[in-house]
Protein backbone atom coordinates (compact mmCIF):
# COMPACT_ATOMS: atom_id res chain seq x y z
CA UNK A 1 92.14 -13.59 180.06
CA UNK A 2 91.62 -9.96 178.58
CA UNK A 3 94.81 -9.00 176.71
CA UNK A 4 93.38 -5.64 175.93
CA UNK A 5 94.73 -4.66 179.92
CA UNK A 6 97.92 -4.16 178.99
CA UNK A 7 97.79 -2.82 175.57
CA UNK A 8 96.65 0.17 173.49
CA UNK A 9 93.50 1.62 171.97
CA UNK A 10 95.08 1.35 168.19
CA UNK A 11 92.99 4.47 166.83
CA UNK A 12 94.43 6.36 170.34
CA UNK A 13 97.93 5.49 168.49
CA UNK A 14 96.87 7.64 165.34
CA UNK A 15 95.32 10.70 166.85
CA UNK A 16 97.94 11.33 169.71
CA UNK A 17 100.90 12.03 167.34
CA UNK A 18 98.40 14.57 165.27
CA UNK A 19 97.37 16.33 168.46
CA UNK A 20 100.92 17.03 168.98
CA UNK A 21 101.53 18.17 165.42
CA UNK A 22 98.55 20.33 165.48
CA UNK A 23 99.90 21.69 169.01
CA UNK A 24 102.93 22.29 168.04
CA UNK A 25 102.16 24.14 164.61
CA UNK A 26 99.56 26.45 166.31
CA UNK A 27 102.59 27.44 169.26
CA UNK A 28 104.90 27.88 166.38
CA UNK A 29 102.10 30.42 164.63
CA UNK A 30 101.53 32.07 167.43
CA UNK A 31 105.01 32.55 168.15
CA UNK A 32 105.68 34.06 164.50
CA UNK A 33 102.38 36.71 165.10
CA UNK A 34 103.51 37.59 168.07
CA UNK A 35 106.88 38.71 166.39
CA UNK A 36 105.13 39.82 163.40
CA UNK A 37 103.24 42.14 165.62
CA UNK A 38 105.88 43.41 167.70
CA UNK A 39 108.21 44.17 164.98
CA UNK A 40 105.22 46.41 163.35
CA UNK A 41 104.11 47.85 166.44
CA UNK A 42 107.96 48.81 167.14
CA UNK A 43 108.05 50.65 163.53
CA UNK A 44 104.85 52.43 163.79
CA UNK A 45 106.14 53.46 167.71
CA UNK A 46 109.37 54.81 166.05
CA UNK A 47 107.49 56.97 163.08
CA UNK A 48 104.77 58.65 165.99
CA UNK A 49 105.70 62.40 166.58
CA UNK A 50 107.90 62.86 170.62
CA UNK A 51 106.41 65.71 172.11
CA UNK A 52 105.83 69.24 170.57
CA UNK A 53 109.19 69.21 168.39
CA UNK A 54 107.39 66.98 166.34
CA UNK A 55 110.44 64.73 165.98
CA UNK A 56 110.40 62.08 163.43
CA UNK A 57 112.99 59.50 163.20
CA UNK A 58 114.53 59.60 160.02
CA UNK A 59 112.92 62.54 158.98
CA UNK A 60 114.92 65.59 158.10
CA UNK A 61 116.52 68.08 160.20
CA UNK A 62 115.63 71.22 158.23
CA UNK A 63 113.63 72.21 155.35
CA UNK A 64 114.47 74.03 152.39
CA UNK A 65 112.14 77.43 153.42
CA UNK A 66 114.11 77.36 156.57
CA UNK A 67 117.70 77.90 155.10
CA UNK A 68 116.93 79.48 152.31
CA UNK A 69 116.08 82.95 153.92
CA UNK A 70 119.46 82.74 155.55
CA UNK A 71 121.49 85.55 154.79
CA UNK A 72 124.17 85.99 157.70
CA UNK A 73 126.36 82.93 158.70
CA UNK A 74 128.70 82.51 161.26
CA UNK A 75 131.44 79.30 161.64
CA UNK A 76 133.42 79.18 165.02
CA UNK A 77 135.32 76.06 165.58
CA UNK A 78 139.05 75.07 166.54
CA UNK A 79 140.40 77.14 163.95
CA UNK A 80 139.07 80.50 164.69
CA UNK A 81 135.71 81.97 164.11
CA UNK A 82 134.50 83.34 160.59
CA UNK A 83 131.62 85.60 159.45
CA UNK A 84 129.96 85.39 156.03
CA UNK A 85 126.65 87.66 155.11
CA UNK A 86 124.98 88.09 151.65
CA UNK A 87 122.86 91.35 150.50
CA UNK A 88 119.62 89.22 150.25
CA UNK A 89 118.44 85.55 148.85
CA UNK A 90 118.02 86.22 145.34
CA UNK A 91 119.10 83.13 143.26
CA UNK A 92 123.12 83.71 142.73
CA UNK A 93 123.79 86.07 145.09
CA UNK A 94 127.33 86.20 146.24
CA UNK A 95 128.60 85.26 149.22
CA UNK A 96 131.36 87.41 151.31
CA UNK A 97 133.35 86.55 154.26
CA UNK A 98 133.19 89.71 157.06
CA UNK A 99 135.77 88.22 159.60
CA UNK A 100 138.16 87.98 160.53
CA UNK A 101 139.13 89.68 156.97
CA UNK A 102 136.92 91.07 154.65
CA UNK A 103 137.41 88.40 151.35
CA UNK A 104 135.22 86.60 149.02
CA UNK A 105 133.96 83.75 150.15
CA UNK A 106 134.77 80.28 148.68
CA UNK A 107 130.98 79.52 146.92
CA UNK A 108 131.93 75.94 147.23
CA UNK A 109 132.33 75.67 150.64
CA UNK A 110 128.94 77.67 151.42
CA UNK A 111 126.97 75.72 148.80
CA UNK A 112 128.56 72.16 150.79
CA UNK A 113 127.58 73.50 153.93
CA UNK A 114 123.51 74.40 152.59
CA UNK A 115 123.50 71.17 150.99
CA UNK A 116 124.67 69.23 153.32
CA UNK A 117 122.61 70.59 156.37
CA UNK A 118 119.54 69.85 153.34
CA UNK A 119 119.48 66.57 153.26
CA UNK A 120 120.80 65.34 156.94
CA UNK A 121 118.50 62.87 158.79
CA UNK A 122 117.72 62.46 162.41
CA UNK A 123 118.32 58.72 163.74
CA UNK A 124 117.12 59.52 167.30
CA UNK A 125 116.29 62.10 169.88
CA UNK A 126 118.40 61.76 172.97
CA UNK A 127 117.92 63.38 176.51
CA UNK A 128 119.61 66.62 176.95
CA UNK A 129 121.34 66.28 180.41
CA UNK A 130 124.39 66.73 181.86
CA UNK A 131 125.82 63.18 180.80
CA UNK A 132 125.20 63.22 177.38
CA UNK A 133 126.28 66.59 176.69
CA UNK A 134 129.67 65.78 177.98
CA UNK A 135 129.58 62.00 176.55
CA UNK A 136 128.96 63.69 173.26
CA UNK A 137 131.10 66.98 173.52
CA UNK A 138 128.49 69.08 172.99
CA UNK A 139 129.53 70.84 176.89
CA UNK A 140 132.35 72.06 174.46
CA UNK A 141 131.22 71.87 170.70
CA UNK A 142 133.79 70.82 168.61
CA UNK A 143 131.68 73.43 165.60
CA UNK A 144 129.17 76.14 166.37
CA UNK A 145 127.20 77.20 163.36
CA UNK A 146 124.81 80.44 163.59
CA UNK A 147 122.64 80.95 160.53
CA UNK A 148 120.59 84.46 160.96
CA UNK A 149 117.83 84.91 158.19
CA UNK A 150 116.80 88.53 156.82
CA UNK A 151 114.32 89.12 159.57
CA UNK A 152 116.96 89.02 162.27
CA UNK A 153 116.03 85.72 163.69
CA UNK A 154 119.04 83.21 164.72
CA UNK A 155 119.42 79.34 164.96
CA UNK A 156 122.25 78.29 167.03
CA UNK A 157 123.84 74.80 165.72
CA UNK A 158 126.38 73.54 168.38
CA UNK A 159 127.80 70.50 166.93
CA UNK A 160 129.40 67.37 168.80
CA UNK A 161 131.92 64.64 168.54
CA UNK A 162 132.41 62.36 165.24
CA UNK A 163 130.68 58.70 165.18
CA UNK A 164 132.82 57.07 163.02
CA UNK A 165 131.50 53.42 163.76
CA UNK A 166 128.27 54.99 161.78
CA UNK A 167 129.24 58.24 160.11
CA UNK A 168 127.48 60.30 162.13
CA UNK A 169 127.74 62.67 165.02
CA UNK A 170 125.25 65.09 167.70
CA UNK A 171 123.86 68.21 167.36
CA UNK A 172 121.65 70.74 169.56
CA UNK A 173 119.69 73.08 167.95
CA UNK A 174 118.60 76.28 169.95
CA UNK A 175 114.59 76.65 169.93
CA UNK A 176 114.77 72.59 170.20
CA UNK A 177 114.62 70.54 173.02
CA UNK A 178 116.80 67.12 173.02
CA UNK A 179 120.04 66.25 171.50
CA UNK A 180 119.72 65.18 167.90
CA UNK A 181 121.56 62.14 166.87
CA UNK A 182 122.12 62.62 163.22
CA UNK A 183 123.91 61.86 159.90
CA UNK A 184 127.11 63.48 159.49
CA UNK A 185 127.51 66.31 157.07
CA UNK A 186 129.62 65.90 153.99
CA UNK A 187 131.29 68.70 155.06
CA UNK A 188 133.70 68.33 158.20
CA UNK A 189 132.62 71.72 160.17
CA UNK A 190 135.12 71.00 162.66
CA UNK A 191 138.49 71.25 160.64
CA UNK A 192 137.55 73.97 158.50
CA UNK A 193 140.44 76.64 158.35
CA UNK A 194 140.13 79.69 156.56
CA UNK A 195 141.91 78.66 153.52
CA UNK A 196 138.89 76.56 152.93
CA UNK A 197 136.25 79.58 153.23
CA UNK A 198 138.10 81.99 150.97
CA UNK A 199 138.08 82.17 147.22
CA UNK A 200 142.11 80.36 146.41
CA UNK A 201 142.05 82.98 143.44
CA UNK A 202 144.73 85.33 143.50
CA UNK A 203 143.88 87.98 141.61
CA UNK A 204 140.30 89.36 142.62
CA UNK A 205 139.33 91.71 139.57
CA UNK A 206 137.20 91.28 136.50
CA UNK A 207 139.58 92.07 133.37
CA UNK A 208 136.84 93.68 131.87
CA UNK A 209 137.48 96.38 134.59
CA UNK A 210 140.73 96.91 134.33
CA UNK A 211 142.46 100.63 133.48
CA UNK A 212 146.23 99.17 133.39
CA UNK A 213 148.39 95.86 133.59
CA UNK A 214 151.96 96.07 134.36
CA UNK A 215 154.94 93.75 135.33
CA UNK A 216 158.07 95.02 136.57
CA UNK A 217 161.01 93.01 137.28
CA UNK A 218 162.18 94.15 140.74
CA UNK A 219 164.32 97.64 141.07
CA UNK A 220 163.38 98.33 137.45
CA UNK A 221 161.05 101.55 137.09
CA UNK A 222 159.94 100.69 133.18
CA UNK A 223 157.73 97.72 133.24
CA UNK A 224 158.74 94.41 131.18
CA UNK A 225 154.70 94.31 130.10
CA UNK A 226 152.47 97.11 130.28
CA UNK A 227 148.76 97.31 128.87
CA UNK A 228 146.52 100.45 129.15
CA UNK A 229 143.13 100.86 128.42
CA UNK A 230 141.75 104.44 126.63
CA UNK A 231 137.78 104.62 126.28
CA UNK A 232 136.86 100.58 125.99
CA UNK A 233 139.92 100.18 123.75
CA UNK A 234 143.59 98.01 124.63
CA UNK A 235 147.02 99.90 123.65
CA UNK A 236 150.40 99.38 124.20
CA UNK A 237 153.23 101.73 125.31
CA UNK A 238 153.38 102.38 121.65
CA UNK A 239 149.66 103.26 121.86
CA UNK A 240 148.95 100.93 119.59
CA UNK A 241 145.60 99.24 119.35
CA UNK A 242 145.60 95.61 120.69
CA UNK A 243 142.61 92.92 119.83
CA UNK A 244 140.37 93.29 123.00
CA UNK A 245 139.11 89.81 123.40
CA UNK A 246 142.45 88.19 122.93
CA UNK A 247 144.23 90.46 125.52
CA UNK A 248 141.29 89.61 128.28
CA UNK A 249 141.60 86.17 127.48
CA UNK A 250 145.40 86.92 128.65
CA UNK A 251 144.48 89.00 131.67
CA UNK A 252 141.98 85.93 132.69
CA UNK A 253 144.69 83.29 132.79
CA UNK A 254 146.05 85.72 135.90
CA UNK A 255 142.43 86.24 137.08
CA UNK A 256 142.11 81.82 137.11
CA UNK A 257 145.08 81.71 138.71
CA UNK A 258 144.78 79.89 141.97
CA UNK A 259 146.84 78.64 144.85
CA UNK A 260 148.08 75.29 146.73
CA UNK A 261 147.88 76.56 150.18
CA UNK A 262 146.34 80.22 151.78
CA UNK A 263 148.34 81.43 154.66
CA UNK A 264 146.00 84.12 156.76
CA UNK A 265 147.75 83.95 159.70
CA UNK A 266 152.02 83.38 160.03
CA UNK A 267 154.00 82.05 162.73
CA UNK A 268 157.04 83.84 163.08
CA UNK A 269 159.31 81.19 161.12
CA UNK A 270 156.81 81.81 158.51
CA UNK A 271 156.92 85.48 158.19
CA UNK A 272 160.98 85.46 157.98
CA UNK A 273 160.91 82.73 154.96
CA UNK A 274 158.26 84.99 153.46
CA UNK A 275 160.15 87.86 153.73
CA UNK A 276 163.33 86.03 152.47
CA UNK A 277 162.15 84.79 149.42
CA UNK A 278 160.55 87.97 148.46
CA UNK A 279 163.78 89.73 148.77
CA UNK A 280 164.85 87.48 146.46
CA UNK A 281 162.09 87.81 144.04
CA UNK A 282 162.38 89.15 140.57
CA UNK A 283 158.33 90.39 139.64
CA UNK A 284 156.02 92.45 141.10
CA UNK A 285 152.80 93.13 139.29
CA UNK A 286 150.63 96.44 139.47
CA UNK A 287 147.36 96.51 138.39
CA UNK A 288 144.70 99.71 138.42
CA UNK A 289 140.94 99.31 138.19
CA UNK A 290 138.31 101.66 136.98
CA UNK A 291 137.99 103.23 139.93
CA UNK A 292 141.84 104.10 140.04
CA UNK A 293 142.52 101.52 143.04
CA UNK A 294 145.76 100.17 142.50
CA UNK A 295 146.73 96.52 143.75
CA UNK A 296 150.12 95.54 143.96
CA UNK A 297 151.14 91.89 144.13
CA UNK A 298 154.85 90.56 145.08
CA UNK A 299 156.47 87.19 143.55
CA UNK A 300 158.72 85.47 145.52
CA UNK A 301 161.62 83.43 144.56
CA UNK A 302 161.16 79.38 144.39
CA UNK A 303 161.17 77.40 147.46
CA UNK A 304 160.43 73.78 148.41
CA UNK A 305 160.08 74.01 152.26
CA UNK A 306 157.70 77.08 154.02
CA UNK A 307 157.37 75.50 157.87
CA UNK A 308 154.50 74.27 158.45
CA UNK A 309 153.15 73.67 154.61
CA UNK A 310 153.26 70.15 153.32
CA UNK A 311 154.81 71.24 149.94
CA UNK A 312 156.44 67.47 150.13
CA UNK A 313 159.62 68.51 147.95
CA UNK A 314 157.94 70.48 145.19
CA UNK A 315 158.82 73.34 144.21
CA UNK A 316 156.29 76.81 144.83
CA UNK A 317 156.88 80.32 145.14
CA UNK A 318 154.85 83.01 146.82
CA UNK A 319 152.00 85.98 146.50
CA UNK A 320 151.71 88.62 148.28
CA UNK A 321 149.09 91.02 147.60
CA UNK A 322 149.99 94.74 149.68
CA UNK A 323 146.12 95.52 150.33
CA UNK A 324 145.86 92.28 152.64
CA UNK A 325 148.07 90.64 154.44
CA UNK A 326 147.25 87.38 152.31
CA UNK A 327 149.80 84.79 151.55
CA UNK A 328 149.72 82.72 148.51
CA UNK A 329 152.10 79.94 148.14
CA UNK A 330 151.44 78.64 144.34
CA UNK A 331 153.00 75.69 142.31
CA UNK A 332 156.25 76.57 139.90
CA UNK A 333 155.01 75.43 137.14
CA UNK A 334 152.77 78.75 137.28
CA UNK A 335 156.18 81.35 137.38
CA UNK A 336 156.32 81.39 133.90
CA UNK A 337 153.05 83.89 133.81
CA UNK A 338 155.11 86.85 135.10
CA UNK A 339 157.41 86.22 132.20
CA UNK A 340 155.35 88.23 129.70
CA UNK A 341 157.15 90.93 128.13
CA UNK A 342 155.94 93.44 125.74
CA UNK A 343 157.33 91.97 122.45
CA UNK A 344 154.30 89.43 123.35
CA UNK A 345 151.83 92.21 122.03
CA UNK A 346 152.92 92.41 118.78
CA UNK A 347 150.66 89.21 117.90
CA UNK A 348 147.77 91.15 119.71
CA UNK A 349 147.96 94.47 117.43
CA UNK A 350 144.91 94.87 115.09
């Protein structure tokens, strides 16, 4: 009888389980390539240039050469709409706001906004169409930004709703086709209010340019300080000579004196506590310039509720300056400034 019928080659019994091993290790290699290459091929896809915008994921929005020629700038969002313009691009030169009031600008808020729209990346290109526009808000921009560089030439920003699952939000650029899906600015464009864009220093003069200083407590004709200056030199009402250096370094603690909260604009509850605690007020400060402009600034009385102001409880008093209809609302702790009398000098006198 042949046994063998029934049973098994015996070197059939080695090589069957290494077929399968080999089988299975070249599917599993395969596998891993073929994910290997997709992943790189999906990469390479994303960094190739989308029609004639050259778009580039991750690449940046702007370049330097673009925004640095800007010299006109103008914000418009749910807070009103403001205009900045500078005389040219030079290193350092000064910003100034043009509306809705003619003011310094606040450099920090102008050198946030350049910096920010510097270094913002793109994270895709969407379709601009009627469904994204409104998904993203950009029917109704929640910031419009128009830069306008010496040459006359404008780029319209119209910025969209806030991302906050990834920090980022959607922008259309005019010259651009697409909506840009983008980092969001360090800066929020969209609650910007004008206390933000102006300069929270009171008293806009250099000392060095002053003519005269005076403090008055209110219904009192003589001043409680007075300072004049006679060709380059400091005198009292004595006409005594006062150390130069030390009296600027006086005048500057009024020129770096700055304010909690800017009020542009005032309801009508605002305007009556205004003009109640400046009834009530007790300085009033008069200053003349070299070119015989004088500015004339009120001090209120001390308060701890204006409507509408989160003071929370503490206690701040108010600025008014008579050339524009400005208010300042500054802490207490500041009052003691219009205190200065004249008997102060005497340390000054050379």
């Amino acid at each position: 009888m042949n046994w063998m019928i029934w049973g098994c080659n015996p070197m059939s019994n080695i090589l069957a389980p290494q077929k399968k091993k080999w089988l299975s290790n070249f599917i599993l290699l395969s596998f891993l390539l073929l994910v290997g290459g997709t992943a790189f091929l999906s990469n390479a896809f994303k960094m190739q240039t989308k029609g004639k915008n050259e778009f580039i994921e991750e690449a940046l929005v702007f370049n330097n050469k673009e925004l640095d020629k800007v010299t006109q700038l103008t914000l418009k969002n749910k807070s009103g709409e403001y205009s900045f313009e500078r005389a040219d691009t030079a290193t350092g030169s000064v910003w100034h706001m043009t509306s809705p009031k003619d003011l310094s600008a606040s450099s920090a808020f102008i050198e946030k906004l350049f910096t920010a729209l510097n270094i913002i990346k793109t994270k895709k290109l969407l379709l601009d169409d009627k469904t994204n526009n409104s998904n993203f808000s950009l029917e109704k921009p929640t910031a419009i930004v128009t830069l306008t560089d010496e040459s006359g030439k404008s780029l319209l920003l119209s910025i969209g709703i806030m991302n906050t699952i990834d920090n980022s939000t959607y922008m259309k650029i005019s010259g651009r086709s697409g909506i840009y899906h983008v980092e969001a600015p360090s800066i929020s464009l969209e609650n910007i209010t004008i206390a933000d864009l102006i300069k929270s220093t009171i008293f806009e003069f250099d000392a060095k340019k002053i003519l005269a200083f005076k403090i008055y407590r209110k219904n009192s004709q003589a001043p409680q300080f007075e300072v004049i200056k006679k060709e380059s030199s400091w005198t009292n009402t004595d006409g005594k000579m006062l150390s130069t250096a030390r009296l600027e370094d006086l005048l500057n603690e009024f020129v770096n004196l700055k304010s909690s909260f800017v009020l542009d604009e005032q309801t009508d509850a605002q305007k009556k506590q205004v003009a109640t605690l400046l009834s009530s007020g007790d300085y009033i400060v008069k200053v003349t310039m070299e070119d015989n402009q004088v500015m004339s600034y009120q001090i209120s009385s001390v308060t701890k509720n204006i409507s509408g102001v989160p003071l929370n409880d503490e206690p701040h008093f108010v600025i008014v300056e008579n050339h524009a209809p400005i208010i300042y609302i500054v802490k207490k702790e500041f009052l003691a400034l219009f205190e200065l009398k004249n008997e102060r000098l005497k340390s000054l006198e050379q």
